[in-house]
PDB file of N, CA and C in Angstrom:
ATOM      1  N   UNK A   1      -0.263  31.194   6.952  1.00  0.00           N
ATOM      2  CA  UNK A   1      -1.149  30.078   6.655  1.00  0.00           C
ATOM      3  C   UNK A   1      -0.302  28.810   6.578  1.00  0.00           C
ATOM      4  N   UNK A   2      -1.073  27.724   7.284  1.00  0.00           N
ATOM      5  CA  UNK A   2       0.193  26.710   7.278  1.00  0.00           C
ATOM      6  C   UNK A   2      -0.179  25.649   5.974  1.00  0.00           C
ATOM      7  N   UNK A   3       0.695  25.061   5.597  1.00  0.00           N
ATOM      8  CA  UNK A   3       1.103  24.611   3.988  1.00  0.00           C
ATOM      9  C   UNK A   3       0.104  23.546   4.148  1.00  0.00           C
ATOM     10  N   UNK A   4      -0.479  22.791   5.068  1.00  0.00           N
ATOM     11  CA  UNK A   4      -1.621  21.949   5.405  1.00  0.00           C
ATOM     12  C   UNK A   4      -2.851  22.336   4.557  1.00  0.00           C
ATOM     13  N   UNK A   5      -3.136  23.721   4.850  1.00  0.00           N
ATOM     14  CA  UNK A   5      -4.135  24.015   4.310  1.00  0.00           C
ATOM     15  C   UNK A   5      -4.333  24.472   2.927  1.00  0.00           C
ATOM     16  N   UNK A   6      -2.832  24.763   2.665  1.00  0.00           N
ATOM     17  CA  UNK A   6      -2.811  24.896   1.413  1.00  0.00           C
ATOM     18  C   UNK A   6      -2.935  23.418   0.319  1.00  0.00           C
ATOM     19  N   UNK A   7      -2.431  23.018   0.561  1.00  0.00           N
ATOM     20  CA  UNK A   7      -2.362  21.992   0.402  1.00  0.00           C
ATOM     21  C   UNK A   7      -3.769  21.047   0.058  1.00  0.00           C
ATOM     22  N   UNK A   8      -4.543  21.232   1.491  1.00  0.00           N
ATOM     23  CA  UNK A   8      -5.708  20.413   1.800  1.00  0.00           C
ATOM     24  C   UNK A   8      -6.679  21.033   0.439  1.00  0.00           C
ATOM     25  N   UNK A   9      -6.566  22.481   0.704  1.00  0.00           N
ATOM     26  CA  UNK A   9      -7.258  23.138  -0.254  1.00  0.00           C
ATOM     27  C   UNK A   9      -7.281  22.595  -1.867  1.00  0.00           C
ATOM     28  N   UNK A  10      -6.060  22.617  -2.546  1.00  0.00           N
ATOM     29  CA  UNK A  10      -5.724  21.807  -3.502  1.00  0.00           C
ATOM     30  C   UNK A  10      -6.468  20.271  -3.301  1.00  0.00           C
ATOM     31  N   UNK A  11      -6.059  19.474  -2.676  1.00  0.00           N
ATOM     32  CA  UNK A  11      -6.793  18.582  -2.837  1.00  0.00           C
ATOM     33  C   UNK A  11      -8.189  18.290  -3.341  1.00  0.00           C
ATOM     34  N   UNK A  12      -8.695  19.404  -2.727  1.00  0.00           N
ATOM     35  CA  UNK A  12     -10.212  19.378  -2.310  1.00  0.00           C
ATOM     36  C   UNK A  12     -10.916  20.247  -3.865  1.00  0.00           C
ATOM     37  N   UNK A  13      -9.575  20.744  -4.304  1.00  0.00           N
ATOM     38  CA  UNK A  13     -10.301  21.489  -5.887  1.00  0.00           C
ATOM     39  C   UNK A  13     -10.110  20.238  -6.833  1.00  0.00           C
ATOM     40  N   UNK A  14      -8.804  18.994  -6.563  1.00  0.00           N
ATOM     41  CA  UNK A  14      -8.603  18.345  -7.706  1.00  0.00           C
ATOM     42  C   UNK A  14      -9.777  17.310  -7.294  1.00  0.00           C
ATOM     43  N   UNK A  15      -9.935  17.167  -6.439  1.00  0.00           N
ATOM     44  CA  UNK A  15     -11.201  15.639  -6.110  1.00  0.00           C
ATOM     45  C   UNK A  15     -12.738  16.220  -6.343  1.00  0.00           C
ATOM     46  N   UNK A  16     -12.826  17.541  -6.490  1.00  0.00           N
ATOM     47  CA  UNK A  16     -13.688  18.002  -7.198  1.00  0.00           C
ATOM     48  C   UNK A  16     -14.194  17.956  -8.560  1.00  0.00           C
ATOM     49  N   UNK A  17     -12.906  17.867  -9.078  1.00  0.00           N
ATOM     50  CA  UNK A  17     -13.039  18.190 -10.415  1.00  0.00           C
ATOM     51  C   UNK A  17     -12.937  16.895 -11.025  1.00  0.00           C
ATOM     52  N   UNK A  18     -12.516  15.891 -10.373  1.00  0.00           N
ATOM     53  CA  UNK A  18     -12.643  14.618 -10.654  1.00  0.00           C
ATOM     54  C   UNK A  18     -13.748  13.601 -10.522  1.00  0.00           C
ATOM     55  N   UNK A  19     -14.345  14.417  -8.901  1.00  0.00           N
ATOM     56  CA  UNK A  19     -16.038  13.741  -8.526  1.00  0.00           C
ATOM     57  C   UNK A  19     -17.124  14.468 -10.074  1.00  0.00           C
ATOM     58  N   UNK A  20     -16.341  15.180 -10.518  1.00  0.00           N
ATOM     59  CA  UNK A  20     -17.678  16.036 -11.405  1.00  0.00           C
ATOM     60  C   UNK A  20     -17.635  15.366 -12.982  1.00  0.00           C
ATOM     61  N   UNK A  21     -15.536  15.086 -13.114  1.00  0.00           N
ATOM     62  CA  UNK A  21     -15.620  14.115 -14.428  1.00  0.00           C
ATOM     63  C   UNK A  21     -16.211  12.533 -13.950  1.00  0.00           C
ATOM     64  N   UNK A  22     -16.369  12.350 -12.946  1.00  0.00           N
ATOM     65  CA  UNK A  22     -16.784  11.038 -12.966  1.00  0.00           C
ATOM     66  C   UNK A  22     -18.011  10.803 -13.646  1.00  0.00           C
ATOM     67  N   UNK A  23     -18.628  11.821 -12.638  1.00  0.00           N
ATOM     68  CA  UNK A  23     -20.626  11.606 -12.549  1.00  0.00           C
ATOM     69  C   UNK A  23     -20.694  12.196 -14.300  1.00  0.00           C
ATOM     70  N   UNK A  24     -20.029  12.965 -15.005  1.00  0.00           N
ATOM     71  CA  UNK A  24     -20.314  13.217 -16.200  1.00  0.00           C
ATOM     72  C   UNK A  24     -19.952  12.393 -17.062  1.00  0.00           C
ATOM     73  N   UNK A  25     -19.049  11.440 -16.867  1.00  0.00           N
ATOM     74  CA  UNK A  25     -18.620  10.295 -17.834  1.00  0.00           C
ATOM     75  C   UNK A  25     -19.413   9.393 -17.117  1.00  0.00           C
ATOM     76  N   UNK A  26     -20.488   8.616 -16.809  1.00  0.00           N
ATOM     77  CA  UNK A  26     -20.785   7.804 -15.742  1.00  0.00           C
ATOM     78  C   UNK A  26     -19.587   7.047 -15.204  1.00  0.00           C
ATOM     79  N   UNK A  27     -18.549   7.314 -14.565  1.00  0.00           N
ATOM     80  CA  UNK A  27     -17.611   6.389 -14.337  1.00  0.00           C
ATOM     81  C   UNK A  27     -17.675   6.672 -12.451  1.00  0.00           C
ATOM     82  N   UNK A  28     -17.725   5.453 -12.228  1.00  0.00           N
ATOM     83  CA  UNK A  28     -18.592   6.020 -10.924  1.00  0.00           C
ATOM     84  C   UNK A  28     -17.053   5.337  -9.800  1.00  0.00           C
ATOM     85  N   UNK A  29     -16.494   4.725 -10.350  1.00  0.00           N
ATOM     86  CA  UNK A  29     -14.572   4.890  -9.747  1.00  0.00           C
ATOM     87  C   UNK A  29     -14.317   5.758  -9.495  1.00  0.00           C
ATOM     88  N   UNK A  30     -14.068   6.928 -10.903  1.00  0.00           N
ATOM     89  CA  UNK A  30     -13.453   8.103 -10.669  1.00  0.00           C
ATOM     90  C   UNK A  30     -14.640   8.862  -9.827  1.00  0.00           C
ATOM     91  N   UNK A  31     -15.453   9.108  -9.815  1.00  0.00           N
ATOM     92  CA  UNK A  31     -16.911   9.797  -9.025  1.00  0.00           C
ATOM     93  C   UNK A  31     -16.057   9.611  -7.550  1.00  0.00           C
ATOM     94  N   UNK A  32     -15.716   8.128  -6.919  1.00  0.00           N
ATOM     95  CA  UNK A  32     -15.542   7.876  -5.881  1.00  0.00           C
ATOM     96  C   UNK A  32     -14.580   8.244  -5.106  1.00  0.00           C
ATOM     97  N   UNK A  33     -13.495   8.460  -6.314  1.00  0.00           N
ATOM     98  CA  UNK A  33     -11.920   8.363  -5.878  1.00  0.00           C
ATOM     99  C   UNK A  33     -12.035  10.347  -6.166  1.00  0.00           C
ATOM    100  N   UNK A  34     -12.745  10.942  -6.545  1.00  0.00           N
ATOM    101  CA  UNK A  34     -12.949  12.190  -6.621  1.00  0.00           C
ATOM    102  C   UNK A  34     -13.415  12.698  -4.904  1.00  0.00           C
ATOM    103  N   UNK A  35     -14.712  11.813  -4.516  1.00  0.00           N
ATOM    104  CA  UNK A  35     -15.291  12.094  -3.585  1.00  0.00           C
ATOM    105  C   UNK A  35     -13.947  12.435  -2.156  1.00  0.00           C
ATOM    106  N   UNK A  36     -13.160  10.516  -2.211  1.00  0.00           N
ATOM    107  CA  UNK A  36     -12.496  10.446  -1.282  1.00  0.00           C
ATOM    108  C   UNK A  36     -11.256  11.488  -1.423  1.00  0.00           C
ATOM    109  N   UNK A  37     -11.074  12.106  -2.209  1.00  0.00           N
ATOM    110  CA  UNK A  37      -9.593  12.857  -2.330  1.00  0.00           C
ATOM    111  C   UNK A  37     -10.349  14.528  -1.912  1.00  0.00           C
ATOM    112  N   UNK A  38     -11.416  14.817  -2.298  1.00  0.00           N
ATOM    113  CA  UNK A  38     -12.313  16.070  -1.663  1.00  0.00           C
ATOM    114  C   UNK A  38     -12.347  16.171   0.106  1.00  0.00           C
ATOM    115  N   UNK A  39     -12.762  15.023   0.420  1.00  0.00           N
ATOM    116  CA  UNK A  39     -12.785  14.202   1.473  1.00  0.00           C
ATOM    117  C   UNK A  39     -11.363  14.826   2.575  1.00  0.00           C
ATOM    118  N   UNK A  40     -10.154  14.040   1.942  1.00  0.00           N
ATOM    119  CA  UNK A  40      -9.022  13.985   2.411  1.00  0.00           C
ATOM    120  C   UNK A  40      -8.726  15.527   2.302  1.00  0.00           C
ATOM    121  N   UNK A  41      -8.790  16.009   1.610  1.00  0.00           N
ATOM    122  CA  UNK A  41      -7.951  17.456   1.538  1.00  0.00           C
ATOM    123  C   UNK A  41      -8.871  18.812   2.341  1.00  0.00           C
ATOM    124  N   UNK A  42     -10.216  18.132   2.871  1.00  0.00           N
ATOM    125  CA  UNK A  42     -11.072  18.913   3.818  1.00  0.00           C
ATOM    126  C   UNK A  42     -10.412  18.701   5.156  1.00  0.00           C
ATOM    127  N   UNK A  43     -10.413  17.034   5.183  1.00  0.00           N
ATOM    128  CA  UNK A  43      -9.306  17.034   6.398  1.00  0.00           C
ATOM    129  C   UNK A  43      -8.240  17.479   6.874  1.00  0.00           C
ATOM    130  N   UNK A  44      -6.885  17.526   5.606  1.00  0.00           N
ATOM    131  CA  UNK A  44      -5.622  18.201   5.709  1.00  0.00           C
ATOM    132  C   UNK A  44      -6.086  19.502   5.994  1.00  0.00           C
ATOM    133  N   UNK A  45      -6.845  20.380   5.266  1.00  0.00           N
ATOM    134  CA  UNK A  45      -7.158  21.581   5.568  1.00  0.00           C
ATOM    135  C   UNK A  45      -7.501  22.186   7.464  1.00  0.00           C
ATOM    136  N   UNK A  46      -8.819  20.901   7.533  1.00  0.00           N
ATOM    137  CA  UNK A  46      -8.714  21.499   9.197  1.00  0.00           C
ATOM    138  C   UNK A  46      -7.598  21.128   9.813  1.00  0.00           C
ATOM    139  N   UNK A  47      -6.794  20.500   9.780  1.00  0.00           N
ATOM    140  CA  UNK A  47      -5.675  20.062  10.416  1.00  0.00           C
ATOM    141  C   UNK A  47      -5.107  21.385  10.188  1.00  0.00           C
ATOM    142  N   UNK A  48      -4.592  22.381   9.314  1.00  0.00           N
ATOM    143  CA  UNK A  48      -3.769  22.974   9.558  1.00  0.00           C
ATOM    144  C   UNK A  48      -4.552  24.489  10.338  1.00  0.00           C
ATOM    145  N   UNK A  49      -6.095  24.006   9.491  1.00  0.00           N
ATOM    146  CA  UNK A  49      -6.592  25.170  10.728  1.00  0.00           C
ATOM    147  C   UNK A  49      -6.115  25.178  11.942  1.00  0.00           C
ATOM    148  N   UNK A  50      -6.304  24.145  12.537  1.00  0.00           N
ATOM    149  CA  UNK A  50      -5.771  23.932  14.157  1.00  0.00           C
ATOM    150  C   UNK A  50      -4.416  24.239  14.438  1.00  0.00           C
ATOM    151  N   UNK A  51      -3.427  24.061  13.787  1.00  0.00           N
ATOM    152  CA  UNK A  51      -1.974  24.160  13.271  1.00  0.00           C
ATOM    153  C   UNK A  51      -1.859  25.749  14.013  1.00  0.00           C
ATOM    154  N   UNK A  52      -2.530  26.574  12.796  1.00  0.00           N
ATOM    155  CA  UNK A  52      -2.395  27.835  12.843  1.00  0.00           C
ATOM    156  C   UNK A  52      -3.568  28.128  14.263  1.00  0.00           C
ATOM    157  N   UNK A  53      -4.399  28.163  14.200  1.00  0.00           N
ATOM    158  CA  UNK A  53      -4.990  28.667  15.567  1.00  0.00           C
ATOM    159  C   UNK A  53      -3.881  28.385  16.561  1.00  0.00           C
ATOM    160  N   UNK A  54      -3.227  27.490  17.086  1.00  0.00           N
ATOM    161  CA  UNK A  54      -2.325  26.514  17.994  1.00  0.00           C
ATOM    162  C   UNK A  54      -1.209  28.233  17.747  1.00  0.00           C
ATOM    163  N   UNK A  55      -0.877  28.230  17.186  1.00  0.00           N
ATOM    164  CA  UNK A  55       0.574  29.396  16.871  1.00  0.00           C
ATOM    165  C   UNK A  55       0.087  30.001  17.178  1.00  0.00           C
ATOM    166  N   UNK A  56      -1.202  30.776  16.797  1.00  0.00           N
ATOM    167  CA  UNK A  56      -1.804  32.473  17.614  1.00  0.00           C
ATOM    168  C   UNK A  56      -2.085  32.463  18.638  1.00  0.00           C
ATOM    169  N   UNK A  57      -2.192  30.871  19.441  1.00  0.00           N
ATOM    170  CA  UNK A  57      -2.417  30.979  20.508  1.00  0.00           C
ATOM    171  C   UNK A  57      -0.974  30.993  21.310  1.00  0.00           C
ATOM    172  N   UNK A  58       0.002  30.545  21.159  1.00  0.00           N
ATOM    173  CA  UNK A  58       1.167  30.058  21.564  1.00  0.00           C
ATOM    174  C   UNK A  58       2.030  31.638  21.250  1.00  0.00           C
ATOM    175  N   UNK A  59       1.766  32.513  20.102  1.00  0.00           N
ATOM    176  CA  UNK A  59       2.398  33.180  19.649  1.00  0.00           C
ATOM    177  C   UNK A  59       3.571  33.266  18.818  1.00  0.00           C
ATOM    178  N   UNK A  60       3.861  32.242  18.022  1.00  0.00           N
ATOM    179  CA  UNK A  60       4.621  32.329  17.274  1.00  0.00           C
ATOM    180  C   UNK A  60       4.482  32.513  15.393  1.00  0.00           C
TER     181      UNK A  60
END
């Protein structure tokens, strides 16, 4: 598994947990900056999907 996705994955649990303290504190910054970091680490994640598909295809 390439560290992308690990990675992305993490992201995507901490901007979670931050979109959820937002909307529960009404603080609608953190809500946002939760959203965009969920956001970003969905992205890193497919990126390394492709990463790794790319190697099984290549074989290494």
């Amino acid at each position: 598994m390439d560290k992308d996705r690990i990675e992305g994955s993490a992201h995507q649990a901490k901007g979670k947990l931050k979109e959820v303290a937002g909307k529960a504190t009404g603080d609608a910054k953190t809500a946002a900056e939760g959203t965009a970091e969920k956001t970003a680490g969905k992205v890193q994640n497919t990126i390394g999907g492709l990463k790794d598909a790319v190697k099984k295809t290549v074989g290494h």
